[in-house]
PDB file of N, CA and C in Angstrom:
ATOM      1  N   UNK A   1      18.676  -4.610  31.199  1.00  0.00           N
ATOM      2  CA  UNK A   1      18.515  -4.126  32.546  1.00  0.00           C
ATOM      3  C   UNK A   1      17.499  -5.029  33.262  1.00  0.00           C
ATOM      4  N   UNK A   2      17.933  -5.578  34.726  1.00  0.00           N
ATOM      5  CA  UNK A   2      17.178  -6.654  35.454  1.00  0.00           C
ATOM      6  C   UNK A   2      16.019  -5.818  36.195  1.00  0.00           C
ATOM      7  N   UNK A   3      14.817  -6.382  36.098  1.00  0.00           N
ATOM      8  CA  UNK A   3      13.643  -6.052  36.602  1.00  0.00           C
ATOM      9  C   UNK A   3      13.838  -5.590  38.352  1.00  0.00           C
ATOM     10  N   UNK A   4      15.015  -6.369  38.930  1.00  0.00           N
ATOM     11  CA  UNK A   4      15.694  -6.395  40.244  1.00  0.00           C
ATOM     12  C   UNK A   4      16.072  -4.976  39.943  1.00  0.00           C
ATOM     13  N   UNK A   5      16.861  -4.460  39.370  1.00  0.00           N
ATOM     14  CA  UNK A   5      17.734  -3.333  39.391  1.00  0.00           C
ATOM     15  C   UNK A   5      16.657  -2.148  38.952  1.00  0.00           C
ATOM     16  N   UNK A   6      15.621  -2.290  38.020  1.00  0.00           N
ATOM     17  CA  UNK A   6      14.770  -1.112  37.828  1.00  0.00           C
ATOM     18  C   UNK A   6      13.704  -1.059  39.128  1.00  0.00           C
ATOM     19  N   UNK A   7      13.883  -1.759  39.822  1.00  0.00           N
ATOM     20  CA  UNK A   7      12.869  -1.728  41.142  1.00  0.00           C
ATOM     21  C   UNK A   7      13.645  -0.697  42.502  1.00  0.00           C
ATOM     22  N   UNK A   8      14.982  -1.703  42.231  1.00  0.00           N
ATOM     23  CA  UNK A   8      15.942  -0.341  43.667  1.00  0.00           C
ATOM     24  C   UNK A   8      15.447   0.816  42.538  1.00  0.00           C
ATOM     25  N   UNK A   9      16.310   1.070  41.269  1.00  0.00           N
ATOM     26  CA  UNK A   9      16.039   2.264  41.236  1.00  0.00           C
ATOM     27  C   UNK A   9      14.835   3.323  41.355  1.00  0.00           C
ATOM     28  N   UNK A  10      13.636   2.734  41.843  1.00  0.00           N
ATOM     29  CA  UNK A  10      12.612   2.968  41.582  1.00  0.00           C
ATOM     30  C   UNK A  10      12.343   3.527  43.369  1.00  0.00           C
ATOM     31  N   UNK A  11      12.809   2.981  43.939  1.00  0.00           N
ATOM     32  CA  UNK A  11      12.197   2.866  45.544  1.00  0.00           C
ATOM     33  C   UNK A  11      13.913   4.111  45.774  1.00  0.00           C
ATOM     34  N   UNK A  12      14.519   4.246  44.584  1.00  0.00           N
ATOM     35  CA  UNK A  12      15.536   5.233  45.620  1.00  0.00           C
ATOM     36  C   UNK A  12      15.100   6.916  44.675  1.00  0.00           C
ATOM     37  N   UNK A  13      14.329   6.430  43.706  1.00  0.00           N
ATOM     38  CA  UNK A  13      13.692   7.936  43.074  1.00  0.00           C
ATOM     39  C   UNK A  13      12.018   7.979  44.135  1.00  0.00           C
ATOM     40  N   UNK A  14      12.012   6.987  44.530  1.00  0.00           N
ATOM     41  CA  UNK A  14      10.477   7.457  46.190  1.00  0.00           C
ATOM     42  C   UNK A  14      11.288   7.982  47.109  1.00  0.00           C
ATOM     43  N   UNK A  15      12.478   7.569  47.390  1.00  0.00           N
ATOM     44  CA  UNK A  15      12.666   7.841  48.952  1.00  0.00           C
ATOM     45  C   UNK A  15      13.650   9.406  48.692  1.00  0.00           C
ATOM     46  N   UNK A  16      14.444   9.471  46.895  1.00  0.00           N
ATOM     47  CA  UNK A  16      14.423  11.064  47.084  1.00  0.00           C
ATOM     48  C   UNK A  16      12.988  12.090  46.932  1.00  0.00           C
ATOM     49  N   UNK A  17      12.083  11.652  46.662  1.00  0.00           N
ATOM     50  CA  UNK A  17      10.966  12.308  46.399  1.00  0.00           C
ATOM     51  C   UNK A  17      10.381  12.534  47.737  1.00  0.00           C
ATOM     52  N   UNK A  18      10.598  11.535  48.572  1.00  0.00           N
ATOM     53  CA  UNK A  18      10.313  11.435  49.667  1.00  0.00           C
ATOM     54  C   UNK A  18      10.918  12.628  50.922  1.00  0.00           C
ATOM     55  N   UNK A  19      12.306  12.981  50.974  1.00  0.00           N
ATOM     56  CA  UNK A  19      13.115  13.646  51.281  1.00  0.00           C
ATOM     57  C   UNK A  19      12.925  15.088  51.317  1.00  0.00           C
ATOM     58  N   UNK A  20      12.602  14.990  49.782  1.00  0.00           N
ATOM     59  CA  UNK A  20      12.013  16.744  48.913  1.00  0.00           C
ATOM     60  C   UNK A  20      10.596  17.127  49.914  1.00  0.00           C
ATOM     61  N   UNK A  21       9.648  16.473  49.574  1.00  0.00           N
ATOM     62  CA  UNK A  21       8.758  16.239  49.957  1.00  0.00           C
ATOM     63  C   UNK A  21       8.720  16.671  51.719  1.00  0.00           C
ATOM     64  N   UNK A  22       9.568  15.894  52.067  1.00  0.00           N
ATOM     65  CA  UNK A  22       9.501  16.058  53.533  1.00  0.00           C
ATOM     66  C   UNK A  22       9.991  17.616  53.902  1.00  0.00           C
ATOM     67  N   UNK A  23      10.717  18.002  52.955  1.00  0.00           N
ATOM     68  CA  UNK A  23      12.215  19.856  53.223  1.00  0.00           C
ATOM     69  C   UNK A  23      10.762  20.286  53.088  1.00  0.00           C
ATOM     70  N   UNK A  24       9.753  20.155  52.426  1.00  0.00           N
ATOM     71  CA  UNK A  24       8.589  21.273  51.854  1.00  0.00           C
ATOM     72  C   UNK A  24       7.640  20.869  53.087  1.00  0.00           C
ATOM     73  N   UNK A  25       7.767  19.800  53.604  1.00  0.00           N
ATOM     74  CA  UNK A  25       6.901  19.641  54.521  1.00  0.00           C
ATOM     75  C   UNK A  25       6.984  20.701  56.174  1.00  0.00           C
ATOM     76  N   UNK A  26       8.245  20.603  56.482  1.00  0.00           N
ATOM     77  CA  UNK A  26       9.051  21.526  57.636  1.00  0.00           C
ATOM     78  C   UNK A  26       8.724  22.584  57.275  1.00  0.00           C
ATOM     79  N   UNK A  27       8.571  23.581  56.206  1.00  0.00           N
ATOM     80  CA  UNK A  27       8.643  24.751  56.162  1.00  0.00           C
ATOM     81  C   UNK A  27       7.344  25.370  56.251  1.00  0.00           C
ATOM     82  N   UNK A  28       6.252  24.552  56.682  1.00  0.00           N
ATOM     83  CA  UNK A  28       5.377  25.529  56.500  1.00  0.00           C
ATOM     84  C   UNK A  28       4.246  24.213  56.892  1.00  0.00           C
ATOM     85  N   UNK A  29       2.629  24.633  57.755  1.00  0.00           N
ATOM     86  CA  UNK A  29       1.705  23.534  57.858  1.00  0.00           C
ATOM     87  C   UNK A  29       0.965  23.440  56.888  1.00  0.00           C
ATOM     88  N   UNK A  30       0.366  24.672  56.090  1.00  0.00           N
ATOM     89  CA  UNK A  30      -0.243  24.337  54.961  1.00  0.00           C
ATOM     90  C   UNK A  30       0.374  23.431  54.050  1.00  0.00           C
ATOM     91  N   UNK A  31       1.766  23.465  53.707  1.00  0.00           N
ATOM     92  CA  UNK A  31       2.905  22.749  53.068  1.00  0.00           C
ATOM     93  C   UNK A  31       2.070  21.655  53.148  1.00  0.00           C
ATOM     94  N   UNK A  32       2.412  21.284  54.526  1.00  0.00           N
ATOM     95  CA  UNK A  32       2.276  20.158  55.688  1.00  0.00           C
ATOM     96  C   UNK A  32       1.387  19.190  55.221  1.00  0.00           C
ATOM     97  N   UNK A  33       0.389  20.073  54.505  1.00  0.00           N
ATOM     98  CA  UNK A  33      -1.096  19.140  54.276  1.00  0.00           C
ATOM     99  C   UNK A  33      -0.992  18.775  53.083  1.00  0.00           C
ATOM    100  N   UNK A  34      -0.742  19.517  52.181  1.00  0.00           N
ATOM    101  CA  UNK A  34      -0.448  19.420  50.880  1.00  0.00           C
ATOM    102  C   UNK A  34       0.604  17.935  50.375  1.00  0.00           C
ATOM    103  N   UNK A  35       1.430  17.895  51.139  1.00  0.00           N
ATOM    104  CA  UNK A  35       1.989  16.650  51.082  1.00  0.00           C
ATOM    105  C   UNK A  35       1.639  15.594  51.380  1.00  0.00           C
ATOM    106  N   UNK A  36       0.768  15.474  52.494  1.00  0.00           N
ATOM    107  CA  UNK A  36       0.157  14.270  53.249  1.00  0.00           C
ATOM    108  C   UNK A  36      -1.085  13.924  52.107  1.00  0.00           C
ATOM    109  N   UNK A  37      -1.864  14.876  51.363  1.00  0.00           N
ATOM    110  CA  UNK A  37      -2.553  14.525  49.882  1.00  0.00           C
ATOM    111  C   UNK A  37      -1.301  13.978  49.009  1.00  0.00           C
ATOM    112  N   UNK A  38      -0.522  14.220  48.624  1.00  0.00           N
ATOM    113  CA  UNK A  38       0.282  13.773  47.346  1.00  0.00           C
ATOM    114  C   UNK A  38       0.790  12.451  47.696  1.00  0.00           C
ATOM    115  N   UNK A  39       0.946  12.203  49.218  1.00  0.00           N
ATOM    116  CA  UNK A  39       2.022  10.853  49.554  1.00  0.00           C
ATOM    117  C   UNK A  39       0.875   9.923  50.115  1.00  0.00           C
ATOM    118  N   UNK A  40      -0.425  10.354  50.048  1.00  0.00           N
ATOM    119  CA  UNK A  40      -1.406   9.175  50.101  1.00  0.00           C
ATOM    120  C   UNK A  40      -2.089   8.904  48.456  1.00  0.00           C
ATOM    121  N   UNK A  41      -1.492   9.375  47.634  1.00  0.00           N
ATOM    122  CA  UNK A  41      -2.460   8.987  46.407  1.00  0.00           C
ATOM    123  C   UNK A  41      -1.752   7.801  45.393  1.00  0.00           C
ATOM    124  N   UNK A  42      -1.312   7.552  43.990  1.00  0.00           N
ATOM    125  CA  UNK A  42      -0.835   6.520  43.734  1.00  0.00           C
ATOM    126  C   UNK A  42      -0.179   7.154  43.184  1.00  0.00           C
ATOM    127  N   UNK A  43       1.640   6.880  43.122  1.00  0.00           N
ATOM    128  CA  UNK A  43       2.395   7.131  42.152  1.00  0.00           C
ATOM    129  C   UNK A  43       2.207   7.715  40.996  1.00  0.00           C
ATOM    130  N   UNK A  44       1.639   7.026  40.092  1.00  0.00           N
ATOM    131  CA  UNK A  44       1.429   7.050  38.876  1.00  0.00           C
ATOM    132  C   UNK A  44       0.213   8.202  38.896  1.00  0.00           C
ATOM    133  N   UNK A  45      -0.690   8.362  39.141  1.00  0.00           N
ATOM    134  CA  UNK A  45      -1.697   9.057  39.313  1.00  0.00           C
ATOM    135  C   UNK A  45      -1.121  10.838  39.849  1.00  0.00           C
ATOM    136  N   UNK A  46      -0.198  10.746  41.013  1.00  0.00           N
ATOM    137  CA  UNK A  46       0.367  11.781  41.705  1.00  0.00           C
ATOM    138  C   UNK A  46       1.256  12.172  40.820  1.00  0.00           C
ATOM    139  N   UNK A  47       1.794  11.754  39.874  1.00  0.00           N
ATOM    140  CA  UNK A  47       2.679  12.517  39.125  1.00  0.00           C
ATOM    141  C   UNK A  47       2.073  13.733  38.086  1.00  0.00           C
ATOM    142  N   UNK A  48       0.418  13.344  37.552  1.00  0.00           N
ATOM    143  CA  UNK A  48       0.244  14.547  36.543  1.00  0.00           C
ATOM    144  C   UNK A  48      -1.269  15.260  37.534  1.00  0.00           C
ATOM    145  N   UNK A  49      -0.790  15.005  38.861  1.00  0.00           N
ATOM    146  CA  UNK A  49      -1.782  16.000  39.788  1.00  0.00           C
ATOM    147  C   UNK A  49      -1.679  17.176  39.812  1.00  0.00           C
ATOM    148  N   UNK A  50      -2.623  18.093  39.994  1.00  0.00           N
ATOM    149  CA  UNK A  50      -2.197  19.278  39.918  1.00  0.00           C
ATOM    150  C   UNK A  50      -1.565  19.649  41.206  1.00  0.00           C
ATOM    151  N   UNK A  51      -1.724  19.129  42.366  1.00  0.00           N
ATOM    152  CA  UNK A  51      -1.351  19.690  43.278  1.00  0.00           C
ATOM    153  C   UNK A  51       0.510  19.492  43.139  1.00  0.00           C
ATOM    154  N   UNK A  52       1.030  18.605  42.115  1.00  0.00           N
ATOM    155  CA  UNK A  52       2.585  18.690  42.455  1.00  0.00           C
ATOM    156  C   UNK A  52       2.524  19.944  41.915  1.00  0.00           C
ATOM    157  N   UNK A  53       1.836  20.206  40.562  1.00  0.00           N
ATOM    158  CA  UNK A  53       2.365  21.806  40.264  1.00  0.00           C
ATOM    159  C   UNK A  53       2.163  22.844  41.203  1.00  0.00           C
ATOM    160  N   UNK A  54       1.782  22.607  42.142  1.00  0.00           N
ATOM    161  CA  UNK A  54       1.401  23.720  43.209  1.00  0.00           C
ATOM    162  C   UNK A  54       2.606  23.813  44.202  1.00  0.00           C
ATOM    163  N   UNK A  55       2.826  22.370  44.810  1.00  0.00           N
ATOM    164  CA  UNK A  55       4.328  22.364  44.998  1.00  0.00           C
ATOM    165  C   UNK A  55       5.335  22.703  44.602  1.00  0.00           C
ATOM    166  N   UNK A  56       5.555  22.207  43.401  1.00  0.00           N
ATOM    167  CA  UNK A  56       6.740  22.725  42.454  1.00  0.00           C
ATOM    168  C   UNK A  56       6.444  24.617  42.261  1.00  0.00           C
ATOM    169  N   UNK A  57       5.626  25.195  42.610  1.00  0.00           N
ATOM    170  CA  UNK A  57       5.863  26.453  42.444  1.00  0.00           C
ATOM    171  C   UNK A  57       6.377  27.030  44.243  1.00  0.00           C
ATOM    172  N   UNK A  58       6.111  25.960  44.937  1.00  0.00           N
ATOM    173  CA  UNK A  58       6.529  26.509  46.557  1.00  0.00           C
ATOM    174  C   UNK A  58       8.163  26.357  46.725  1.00  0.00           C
ATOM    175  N   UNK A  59       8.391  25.399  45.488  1.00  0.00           N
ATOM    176  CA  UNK A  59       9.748  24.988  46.025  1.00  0.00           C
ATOM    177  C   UNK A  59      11.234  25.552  45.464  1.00  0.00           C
ATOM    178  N   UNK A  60      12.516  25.928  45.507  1.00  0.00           N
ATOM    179  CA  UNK A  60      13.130  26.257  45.168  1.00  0.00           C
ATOM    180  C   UNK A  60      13.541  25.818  43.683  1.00  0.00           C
ATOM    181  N   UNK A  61      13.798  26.630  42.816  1.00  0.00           N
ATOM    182  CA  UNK A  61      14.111  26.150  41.884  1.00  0.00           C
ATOM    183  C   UNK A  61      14.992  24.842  41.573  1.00  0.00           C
ATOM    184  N   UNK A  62      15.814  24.614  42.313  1.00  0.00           N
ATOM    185  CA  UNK A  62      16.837  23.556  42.216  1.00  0.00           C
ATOM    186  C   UNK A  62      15.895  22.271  42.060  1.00  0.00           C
ATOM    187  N   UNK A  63      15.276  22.197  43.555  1.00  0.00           N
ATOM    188  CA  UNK A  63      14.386  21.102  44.085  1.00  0.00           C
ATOM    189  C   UNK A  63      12.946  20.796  43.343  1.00  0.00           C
ATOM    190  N   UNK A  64      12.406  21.862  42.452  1.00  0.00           N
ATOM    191  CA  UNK A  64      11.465  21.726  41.894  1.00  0.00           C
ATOM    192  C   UNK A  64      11.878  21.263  40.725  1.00  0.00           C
ATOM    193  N   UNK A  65      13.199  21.586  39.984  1.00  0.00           N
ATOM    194  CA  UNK A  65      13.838  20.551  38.880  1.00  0.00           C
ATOM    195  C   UNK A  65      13.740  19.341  39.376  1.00  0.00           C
ATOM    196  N   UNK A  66      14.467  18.772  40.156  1.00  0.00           N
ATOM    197  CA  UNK A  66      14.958  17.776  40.707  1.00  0.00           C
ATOM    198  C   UNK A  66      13.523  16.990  41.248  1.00  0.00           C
ATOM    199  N   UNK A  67      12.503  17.011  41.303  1.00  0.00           N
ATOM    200  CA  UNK A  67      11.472  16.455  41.914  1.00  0.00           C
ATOM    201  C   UNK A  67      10.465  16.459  40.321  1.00  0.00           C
ATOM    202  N   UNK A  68      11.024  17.329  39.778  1.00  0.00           N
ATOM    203  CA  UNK A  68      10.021  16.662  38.068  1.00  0.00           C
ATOM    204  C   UNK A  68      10.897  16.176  37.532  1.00  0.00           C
ATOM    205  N   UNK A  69      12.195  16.174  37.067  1.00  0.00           N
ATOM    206  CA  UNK A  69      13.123  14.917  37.102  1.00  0.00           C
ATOM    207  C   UNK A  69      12.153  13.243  37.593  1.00  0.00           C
ATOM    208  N   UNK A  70      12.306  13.591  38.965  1.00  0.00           N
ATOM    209  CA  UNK A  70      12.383  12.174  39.431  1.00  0.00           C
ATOM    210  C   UNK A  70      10.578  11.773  39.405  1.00  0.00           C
ATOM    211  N   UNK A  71       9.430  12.378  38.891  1.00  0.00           N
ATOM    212  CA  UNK A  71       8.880  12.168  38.641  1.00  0.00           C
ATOM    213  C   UNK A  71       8.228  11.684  37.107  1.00  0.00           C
ATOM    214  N   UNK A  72       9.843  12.660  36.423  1.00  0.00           N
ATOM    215  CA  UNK A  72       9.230  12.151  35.163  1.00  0.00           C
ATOM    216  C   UNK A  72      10.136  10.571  34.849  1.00  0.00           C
ATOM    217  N   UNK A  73      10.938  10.598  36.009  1.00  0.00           N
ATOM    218  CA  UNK A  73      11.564   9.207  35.546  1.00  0.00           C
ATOM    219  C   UNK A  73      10.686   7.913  36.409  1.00  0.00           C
ATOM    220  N   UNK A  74      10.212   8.137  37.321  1.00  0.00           N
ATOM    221  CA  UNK A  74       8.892   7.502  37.829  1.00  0.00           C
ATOM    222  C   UNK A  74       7.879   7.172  36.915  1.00  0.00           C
ATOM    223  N   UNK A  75       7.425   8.043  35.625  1.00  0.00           N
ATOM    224  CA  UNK A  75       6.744   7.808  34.431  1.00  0.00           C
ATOM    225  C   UNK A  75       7.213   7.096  33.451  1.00  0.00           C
ATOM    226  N   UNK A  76       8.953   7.116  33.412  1.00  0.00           N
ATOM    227  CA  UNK A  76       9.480   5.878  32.834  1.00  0.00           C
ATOM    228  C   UNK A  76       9.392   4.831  32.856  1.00  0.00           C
ATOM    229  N   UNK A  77       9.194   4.854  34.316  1.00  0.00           N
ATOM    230  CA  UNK A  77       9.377   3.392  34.835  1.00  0.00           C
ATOM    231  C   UNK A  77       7.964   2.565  34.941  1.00  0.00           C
ATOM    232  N   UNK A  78       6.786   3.270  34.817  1.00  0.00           N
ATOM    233  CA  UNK A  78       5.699   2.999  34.753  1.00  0.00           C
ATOM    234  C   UNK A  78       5.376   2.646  33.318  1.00  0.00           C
ATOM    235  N   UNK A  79       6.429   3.404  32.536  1.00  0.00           N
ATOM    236  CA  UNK A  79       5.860   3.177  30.950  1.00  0.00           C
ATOM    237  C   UNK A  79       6.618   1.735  30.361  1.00  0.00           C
ATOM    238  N   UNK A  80       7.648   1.542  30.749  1.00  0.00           N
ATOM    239  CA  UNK A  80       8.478   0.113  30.774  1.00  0.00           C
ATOM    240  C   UNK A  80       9.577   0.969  29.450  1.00  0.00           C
ATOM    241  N   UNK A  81      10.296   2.372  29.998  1.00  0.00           N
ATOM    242  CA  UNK A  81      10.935   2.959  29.122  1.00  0.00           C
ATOM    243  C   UNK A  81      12.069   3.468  29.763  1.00  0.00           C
ATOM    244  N   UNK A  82      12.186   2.937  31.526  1.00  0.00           N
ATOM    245  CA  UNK A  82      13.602   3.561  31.731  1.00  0.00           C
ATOM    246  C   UNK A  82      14.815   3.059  31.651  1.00  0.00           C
ATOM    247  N   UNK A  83      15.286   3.953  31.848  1.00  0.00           N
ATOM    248  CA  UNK A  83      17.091   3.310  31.827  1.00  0.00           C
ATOM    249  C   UNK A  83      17.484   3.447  29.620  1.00  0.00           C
ATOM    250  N   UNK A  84      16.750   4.054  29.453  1.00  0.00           N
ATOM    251  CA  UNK A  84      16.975   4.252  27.592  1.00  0.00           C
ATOM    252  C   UNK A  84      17.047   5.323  26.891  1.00  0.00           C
ATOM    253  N   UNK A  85      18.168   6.364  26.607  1.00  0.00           N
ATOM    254  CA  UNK A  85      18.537   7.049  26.488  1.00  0.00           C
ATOM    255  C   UNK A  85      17.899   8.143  25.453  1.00  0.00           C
ATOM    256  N   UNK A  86      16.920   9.348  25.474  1.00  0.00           N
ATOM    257  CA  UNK A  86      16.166   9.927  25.075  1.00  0.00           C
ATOM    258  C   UNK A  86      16.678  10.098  23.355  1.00  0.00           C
ATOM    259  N   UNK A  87      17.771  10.471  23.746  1.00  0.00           N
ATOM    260  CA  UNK A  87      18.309  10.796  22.234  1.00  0.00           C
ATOM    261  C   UNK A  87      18.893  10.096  21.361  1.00  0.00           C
ATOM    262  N   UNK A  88      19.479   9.148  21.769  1.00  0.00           N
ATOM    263  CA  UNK A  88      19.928   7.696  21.223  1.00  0.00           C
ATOM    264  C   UNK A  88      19.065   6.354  21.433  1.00  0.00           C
ATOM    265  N   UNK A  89      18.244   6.612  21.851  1.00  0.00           N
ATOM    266  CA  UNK A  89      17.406   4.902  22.059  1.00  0.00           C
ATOM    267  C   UNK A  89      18.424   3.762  22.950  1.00  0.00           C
ATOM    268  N   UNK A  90      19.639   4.033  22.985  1.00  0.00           N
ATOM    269  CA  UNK A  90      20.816   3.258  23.741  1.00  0.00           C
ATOM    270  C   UNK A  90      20.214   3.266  25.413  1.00  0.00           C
ATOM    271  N   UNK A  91      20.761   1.576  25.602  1.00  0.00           N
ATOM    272  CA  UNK A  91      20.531   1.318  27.034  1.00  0.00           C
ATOM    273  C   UNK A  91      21.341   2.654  27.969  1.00  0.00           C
ATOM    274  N   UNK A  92      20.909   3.059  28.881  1.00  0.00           N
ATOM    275  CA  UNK A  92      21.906   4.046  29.931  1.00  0.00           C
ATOM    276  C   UNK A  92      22.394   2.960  31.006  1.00  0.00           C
ATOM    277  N   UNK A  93      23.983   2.929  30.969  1.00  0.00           N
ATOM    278  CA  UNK A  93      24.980   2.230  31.791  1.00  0.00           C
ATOM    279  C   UNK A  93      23.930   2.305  32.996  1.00  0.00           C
ATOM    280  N   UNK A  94      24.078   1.088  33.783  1.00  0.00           N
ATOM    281  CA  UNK A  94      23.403   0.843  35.325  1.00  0.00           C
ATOM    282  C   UNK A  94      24.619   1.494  36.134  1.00  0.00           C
ATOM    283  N   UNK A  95      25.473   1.990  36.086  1.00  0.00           N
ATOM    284  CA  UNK A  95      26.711   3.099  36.618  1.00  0.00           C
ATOM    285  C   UNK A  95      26.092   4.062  36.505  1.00  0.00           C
ATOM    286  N   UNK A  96      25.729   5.076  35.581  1.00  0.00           N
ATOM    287  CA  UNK A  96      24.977   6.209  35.452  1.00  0.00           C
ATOM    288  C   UNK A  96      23.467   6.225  36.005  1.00  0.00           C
ATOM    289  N   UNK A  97      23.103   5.439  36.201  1.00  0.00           N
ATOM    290  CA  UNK A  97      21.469   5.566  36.559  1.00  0.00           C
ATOM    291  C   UNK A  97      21.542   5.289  38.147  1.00  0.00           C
ATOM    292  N   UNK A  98      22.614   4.774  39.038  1.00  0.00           N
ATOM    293  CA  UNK A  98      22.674   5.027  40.097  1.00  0.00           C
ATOM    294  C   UNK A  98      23.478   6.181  40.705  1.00  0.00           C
ATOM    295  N   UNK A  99      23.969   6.708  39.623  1.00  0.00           N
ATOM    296  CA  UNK A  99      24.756   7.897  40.212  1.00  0.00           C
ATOM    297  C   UNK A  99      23.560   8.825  40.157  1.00  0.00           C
ATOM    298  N   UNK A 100      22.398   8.896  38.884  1.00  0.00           N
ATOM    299  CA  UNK A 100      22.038  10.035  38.739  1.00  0.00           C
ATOM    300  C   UNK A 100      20.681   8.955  38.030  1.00  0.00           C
ATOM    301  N   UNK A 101      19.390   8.043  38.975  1.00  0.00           N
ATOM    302  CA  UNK A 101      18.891   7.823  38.661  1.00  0.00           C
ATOM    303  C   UNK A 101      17.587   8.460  37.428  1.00  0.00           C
ATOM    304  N   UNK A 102      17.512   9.683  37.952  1.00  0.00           N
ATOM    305  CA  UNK A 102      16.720  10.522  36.566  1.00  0.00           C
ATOM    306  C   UNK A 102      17.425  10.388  35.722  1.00  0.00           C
ATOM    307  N   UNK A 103      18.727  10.265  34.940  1.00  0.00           N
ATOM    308  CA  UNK A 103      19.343  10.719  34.250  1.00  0.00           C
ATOM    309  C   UNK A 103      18.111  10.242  32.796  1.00  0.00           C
ATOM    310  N   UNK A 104      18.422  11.605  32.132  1.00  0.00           N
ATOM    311  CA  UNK A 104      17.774  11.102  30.845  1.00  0.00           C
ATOM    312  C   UNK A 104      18.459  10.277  29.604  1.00  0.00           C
ATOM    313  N   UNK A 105      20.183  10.741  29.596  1.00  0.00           N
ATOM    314  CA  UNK A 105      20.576  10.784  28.124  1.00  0.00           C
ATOM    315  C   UNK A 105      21.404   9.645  28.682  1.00  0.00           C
ATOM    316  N   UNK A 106      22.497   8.898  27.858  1.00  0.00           N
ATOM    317  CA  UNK A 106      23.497   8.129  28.121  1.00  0.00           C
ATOM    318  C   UNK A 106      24.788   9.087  28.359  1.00  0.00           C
ATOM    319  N   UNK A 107      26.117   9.021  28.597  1.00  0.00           N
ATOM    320  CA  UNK A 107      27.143   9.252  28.872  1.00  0.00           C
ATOM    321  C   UNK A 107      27.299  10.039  26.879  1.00  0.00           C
ATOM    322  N   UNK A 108      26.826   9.631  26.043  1.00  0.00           N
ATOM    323  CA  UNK A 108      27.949  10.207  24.758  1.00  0.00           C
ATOM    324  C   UNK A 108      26.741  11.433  24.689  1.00  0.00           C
ATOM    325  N   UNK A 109      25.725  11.352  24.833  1.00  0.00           N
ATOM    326  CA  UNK A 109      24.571  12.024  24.344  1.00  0.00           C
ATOM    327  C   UNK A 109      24.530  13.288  25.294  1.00  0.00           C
ATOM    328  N   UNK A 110      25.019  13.019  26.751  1.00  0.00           N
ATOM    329  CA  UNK A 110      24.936  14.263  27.616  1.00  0.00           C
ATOM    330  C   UNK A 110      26.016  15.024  27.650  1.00  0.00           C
ATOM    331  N   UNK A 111      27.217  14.215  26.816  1.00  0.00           N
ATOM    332  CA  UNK A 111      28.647  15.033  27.094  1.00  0.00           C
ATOM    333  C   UNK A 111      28.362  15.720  25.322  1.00  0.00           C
ATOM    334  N   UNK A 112      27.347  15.666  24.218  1.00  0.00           N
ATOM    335  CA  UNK A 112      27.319  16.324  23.304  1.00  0.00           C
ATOM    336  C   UNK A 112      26.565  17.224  23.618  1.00  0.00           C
ATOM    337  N   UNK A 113      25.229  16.997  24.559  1.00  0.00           N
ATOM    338  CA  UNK A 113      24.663  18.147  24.663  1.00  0.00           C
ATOM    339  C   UNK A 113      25.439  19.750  25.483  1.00  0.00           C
ATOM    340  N   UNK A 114      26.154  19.048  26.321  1.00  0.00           N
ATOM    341  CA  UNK A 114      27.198  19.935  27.120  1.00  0.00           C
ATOM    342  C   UNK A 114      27.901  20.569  25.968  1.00  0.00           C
ATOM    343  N   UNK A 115      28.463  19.911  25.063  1.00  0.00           N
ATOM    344  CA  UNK A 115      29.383  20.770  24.393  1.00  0.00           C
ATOM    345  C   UNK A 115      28.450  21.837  23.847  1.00  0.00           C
ATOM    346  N   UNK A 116      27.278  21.136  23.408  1.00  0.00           N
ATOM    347  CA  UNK A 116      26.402  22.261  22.492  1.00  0.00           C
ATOM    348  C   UNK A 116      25.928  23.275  23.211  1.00  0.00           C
ATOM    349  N   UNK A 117      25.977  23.343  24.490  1.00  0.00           N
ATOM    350  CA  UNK A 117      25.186  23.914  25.079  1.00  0.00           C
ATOM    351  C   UNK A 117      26.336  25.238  25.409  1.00  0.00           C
ATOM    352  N   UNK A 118      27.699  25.177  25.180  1.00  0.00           N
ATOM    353  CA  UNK A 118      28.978  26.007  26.094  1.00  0.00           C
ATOM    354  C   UNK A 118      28.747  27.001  25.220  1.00  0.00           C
TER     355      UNK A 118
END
């Protein structure tokens, strides 16, 4: 995987974080402030802040998955570990990581956990 390609994916898991971030921002001014702390601090640093957990309890369940998702794949990418499939150590197809840049598992590993999971 090209250093080029883990960088888009990197600036398109900010700009959905960014998005989230912003839905929590509209709904409320205290929100309001709370975000303007998280989106001035550093990536890496803002991910094990407490204030996301404070967020993540304002936010809908869906979106509060979906925003520690893309934070914990932001920690991937900081660790020089993304795009590598949790349960197999296997590269994850650059097809799958733009469909579903968090993705954790590869394509064989998420269609076993599905089965296990029915």
């Amino acid at each position: 995987m090209t250093k080029e390609f883990i960088e888009k994916m990197k600036e398109e898991l900010l700009a959905q974080k960014k998005t989230i971030l912003a839905s929590l921002a509209d709904q409320s001014d205290d929100m309001r402030e709370l975000v303007k702390t998280v989106e001035s601090g550093d990536e890496a640093d803002v991910a094990a802040d407490a204030i996301d957990r404070t967020l993540l309890t304002s936010l809908g369940a869906q979106d509060a998955n979906r925003l520690q998702q893309i934070n914990n794949a932001l920690e991937r990418i900081y660790q020089g570990k993304y795009g590598r499939c949790v349960a197999c150590g296997k590269e994850i197809p650059e097809e799958r990581l733009m469909a579903l840049p968090y993705a954790l598992l590869c394509v064989g590993c998420a269609s076993a956990q599905e089965r296990k999971n029915r």
